[in-house]
C-alpha atoms as a PDB file:
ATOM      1  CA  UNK A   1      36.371 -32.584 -14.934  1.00  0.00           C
ATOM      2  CA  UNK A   2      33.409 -33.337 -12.741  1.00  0.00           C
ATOM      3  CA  UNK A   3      31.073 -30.197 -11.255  1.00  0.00           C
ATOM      4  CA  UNK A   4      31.569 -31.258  -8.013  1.00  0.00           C
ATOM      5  CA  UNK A   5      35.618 -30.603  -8.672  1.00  0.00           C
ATOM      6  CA  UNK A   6      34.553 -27.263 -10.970  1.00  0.00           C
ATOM      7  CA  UNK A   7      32.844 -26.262  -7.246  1.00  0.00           C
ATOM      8  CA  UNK A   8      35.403 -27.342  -4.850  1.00  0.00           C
ATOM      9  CA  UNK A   9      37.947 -24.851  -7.406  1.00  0.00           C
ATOM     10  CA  UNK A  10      35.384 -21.797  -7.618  1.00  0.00           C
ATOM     11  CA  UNK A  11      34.897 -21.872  -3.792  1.00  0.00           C
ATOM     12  CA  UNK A  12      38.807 -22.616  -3.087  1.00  0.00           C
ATOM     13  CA  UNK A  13      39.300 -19.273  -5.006  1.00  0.00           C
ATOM     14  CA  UNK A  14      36.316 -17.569  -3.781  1.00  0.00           C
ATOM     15  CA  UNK A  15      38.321 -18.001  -0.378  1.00  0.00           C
ATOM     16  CA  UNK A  16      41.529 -17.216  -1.409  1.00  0.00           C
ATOM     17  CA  UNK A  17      40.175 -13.832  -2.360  1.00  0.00           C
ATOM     18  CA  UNK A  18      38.282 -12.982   0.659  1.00  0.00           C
ATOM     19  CA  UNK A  19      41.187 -14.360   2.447  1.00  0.00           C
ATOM     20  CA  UNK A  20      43.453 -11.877   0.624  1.00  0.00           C
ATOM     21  CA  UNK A  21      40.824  -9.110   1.361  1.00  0.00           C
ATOM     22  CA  UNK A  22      40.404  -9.127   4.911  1.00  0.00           C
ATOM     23  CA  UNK A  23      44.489  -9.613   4.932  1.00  0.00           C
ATOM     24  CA  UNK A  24      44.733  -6.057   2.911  1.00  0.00           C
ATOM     25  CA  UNK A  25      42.172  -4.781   5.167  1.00  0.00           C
ATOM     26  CA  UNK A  26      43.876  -5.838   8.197  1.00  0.00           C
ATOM     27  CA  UNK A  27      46.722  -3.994   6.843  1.00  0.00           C
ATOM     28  CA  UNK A  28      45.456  -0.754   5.959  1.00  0.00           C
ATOM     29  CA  UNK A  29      42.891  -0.911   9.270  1.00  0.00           C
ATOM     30  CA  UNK A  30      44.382   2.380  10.677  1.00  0.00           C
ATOM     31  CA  UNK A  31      44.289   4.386   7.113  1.00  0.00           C
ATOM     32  CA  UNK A  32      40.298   3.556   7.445  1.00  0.00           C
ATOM     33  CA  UNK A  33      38.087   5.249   9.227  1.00  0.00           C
ATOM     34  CA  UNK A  34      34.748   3.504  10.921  1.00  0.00           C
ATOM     35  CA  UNK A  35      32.325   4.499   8.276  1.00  0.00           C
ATOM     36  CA  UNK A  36      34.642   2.735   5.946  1.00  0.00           C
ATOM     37  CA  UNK A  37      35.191  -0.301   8.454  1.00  0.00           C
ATOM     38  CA  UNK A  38      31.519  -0.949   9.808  1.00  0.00           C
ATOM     39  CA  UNK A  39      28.604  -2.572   7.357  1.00  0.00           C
ATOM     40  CA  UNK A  40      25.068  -1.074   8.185  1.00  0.00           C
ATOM     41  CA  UNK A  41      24.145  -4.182  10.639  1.00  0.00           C
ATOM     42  CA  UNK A  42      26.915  -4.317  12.283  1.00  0.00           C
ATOM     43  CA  UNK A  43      27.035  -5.964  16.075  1.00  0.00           C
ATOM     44  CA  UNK A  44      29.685  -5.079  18.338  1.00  0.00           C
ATOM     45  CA  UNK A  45      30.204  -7.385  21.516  1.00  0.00           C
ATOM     46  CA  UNK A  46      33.037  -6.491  24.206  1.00  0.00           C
ATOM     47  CA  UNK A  47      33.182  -8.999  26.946  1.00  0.00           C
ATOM     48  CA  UNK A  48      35.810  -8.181  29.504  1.00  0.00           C
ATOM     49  CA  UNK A  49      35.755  -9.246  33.248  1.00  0.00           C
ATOM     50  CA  UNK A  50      35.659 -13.329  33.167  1.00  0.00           C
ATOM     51  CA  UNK A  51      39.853 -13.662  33.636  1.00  0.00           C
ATOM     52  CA  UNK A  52      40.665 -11.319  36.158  1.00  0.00           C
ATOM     53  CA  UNK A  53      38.185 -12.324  39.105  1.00  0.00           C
ATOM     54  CA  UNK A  54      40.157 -12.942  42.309  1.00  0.00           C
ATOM     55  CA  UNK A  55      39.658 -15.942  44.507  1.00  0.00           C
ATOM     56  CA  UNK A  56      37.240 -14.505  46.168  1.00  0.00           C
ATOM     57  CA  UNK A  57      35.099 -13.279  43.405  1.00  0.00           C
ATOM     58  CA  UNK A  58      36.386  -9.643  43.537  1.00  0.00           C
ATOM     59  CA  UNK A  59      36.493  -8.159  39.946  1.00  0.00           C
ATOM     60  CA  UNK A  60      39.636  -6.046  39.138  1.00  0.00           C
ATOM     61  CA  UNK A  61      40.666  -4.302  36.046  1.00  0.00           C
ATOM     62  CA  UNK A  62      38.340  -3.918  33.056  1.00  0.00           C
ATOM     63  CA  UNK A  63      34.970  -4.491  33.298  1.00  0.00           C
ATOM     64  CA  UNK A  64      32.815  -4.422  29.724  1.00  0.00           C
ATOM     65  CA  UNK A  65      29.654  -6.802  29.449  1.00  0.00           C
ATOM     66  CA  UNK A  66      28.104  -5.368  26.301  1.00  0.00           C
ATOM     67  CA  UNK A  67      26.690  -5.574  22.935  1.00  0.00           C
ATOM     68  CA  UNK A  68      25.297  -2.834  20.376  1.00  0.00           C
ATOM     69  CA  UNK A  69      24.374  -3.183  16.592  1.00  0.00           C
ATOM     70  CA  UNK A  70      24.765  -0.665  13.665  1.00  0.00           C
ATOM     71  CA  UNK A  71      27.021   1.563  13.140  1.00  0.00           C
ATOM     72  CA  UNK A  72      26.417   4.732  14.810  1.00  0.00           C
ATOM     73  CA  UNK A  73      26.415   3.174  18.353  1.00  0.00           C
ATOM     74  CA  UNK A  74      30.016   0.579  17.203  1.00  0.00           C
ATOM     75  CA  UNK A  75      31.304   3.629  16.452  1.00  0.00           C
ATOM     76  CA  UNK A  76      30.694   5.079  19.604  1.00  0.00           C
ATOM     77  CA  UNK A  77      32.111   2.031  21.683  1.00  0.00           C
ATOM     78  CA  UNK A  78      34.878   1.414  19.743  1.00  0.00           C
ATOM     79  CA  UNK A  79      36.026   5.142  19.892  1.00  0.00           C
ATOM     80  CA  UNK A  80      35.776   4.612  23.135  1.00  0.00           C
ATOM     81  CA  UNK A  81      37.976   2.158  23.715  1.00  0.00           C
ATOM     82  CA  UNK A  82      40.108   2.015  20.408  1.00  0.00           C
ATOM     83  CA  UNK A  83      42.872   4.094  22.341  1.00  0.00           C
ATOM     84  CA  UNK A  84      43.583   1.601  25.020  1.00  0.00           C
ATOM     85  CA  UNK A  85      43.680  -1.181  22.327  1.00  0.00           C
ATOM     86  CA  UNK A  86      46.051   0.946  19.678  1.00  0.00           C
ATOM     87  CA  UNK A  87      48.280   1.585  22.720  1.00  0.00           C
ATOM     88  CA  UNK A  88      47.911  -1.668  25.083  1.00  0.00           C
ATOM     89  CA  UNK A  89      46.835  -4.178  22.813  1.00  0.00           C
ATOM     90  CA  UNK A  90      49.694  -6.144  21.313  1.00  0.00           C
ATOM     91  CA  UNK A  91      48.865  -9.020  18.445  1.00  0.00           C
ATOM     92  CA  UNK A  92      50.653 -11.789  18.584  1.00  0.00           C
ATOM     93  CA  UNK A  93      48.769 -14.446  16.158  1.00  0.00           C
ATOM     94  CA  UNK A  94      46.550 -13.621  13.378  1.00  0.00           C
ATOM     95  CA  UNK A  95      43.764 -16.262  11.563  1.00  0.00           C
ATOM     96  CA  UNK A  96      42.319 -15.815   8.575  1.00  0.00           C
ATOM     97  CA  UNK A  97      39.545 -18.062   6.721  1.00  0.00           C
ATOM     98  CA  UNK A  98      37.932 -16.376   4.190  1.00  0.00           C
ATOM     99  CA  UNK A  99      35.647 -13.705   5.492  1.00  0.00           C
ATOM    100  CA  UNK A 100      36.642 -14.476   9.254  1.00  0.00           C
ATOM    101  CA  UNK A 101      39.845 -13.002  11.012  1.00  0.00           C
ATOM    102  CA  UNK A 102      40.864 -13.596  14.636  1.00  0.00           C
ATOM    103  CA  UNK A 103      43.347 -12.199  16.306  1.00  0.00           C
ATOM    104  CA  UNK A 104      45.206 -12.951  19.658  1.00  0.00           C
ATOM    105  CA  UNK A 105      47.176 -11.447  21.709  1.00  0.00           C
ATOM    106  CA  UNK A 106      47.470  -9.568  25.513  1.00  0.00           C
ATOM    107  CA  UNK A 107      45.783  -6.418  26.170  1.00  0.00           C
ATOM    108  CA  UNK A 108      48.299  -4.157  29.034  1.00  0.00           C
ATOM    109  CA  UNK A 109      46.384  -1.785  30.427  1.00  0.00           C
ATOM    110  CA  UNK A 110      48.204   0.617  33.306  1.00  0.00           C
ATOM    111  CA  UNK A 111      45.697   2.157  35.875  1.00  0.00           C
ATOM    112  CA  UNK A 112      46.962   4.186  38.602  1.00  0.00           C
ATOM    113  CA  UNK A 113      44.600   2.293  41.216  1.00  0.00           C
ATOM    114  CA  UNK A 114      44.860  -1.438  39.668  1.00  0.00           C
ATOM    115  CA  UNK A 115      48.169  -3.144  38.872  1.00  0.00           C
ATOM    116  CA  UNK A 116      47.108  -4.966  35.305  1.00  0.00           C
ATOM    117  CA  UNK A 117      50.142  -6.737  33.237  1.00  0.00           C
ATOM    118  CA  UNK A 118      48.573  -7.999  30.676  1.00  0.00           C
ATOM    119  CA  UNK A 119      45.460  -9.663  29.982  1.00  0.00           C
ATOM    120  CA  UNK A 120      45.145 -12.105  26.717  1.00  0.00           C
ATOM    121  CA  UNK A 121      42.599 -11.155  24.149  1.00  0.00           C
ATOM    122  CA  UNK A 122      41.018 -11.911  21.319  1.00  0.00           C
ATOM    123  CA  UNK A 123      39.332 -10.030  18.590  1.00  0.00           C
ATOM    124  CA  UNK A 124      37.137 -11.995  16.547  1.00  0.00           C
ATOM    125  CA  UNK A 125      35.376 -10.110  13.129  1.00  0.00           C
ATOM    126  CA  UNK A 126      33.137 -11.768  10.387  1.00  0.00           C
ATOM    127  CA  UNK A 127      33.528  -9.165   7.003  1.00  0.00           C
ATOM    128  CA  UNK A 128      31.072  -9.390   4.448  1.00  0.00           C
ATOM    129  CA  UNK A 129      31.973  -9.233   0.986  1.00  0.00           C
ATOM    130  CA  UNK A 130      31.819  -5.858   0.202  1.00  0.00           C
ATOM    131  CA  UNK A 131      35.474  -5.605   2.941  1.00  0.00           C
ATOM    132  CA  UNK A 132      32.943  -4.176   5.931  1.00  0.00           C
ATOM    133  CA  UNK A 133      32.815  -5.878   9.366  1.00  0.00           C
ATOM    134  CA  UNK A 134      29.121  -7.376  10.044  1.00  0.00           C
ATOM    135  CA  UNK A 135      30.141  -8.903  13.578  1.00  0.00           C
ATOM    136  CA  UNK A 136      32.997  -8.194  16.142  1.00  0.00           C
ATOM    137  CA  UNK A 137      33.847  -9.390  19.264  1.00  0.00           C
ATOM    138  CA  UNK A 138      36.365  -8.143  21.515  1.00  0.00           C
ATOM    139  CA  UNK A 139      36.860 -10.090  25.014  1.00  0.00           C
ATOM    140  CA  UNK A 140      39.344 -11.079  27.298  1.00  0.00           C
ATOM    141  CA  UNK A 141      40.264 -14.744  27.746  1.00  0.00           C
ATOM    142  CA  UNK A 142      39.926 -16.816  30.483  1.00  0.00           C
ATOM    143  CA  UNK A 143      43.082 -18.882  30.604  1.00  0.00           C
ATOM    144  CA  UNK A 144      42.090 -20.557  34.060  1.00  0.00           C
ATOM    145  CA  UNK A 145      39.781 -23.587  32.553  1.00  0.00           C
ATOM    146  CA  UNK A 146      43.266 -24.638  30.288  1.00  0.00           C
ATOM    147  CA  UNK A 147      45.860 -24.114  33.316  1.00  0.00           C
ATOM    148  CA  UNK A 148      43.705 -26.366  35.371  1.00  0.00           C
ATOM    149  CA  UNK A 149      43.398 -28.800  32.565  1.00  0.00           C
ATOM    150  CA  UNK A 150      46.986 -28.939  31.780  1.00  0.00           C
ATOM    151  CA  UNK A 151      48.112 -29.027  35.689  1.00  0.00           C
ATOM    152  CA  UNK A 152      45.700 -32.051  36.180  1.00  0.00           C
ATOM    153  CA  UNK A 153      47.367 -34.129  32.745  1.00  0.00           C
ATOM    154  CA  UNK A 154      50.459 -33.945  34.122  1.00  0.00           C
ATOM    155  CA  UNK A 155      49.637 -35.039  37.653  1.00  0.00           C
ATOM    156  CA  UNK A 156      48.004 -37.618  35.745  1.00  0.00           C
ATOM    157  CA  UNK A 157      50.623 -38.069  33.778  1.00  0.00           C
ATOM    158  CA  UNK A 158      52.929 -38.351  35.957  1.00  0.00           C
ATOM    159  CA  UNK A 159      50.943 -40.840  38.301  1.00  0.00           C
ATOM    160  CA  UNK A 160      50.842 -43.430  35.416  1.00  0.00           C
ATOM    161  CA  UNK A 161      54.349 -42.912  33.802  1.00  0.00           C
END
C-alpha cells in the first residue's frame, strides 16, 4: 500500500469522525448550553433583510445586518434571537462534511404589524475539533436571483423546443 493511499484512508476516517461528531452534536444541540456550544473565537454573522425587499425597495419583516466574535457577545445575539428560531424555524435539509454543517429550511415569523409566511434560511457553522462552533452564520435567502433564472430557461426553452 502506497502513503498516498495510507493518507487518502487516515483523512477519509478523520472525516467520518468529525462527520459523526457534529451529527451527535446536532442532535443533542438543545441539551447544550452556549458555553458548551461556542469555542473562545467564535464569530457570529446574522444577515437578514436581502429577500423580503418590496418592489419598491421597502424593507419588511426582519431586519439583522450584523456580526460579533467571542463568546460573550454570540451568546448575547443568539439568546436573543434563539426563541424565534426554536419556535419559527423549521429544518428541512441538513449537510454535513466533516467539521461543516448547513442547514436549510424557512424561518415563519408572525408579527402583529407585518404579515411574514415564511422566509427560507440557512444556518451555516464551521466546529472545530474539540465539538465547539468557531463560525456561524445565520441569514435569510434570497430566492429571487434563481426564480428569475429558472423563469428565463424555460422561456428559452421553450422558444427553441
Amino acid at each position: 500500500m502506497s502513503s498516498v493511499d495510507v493518507e487518502r484512508r487516515l483523512n477519509a476516517v478523520s472525516l467520518t469522525h468529525a462527520k459523526r461528531m457534529v451529527e451527535t452534536i446536532l442532535e443533542g444541540w438543545d441539551l447544550l448550553t452556549w458555553n458548551e456550544l461556542l469555542a473562545d473565537d467564535v464569530v457570529l454573522s446574522v444577515r437578514f433583510g436581502t429577500a423580503d425587499v418590496n418592489q419598491l425597495g421597502d424593507r419588511q419583516g426582519l431586519h439583522a445586518d450584523l456580526q460579533v466574535t467571542g463568546p460573550h457577545e454570540a451568546k448575547r445575539v443568539l439568546k436573543g434571537i434563539y426563541g424565534v428560531l426554536r419556535k419559527g424555524l423549521f429544518v428541512t435539509t441538513e449537510m454535513i462534511s466533516g467539521y461543516d454543517a448547513i442547514l436549510l429550511g424557512n424561518l415563519s415569523v408572525q408579527k402583529p404589524d407585518v404579515d411574514i409566511k415564511s422566509v427560507p434560511v440557512a444556518i451555516y457553522m464551521a466546529f472545530n475539533s474539540k465539538g465547539k462552533v468557531r463560525k456561524m452564520t445565520i441569514a435569510d435567502i434570497d430566492l429571487q436571483p434563481l426564480t428569475e433564472a429558472i423563469r428565463k430557461a424555460a422561456e428559452g426553452g421553450a422558444a427553441t423546443s
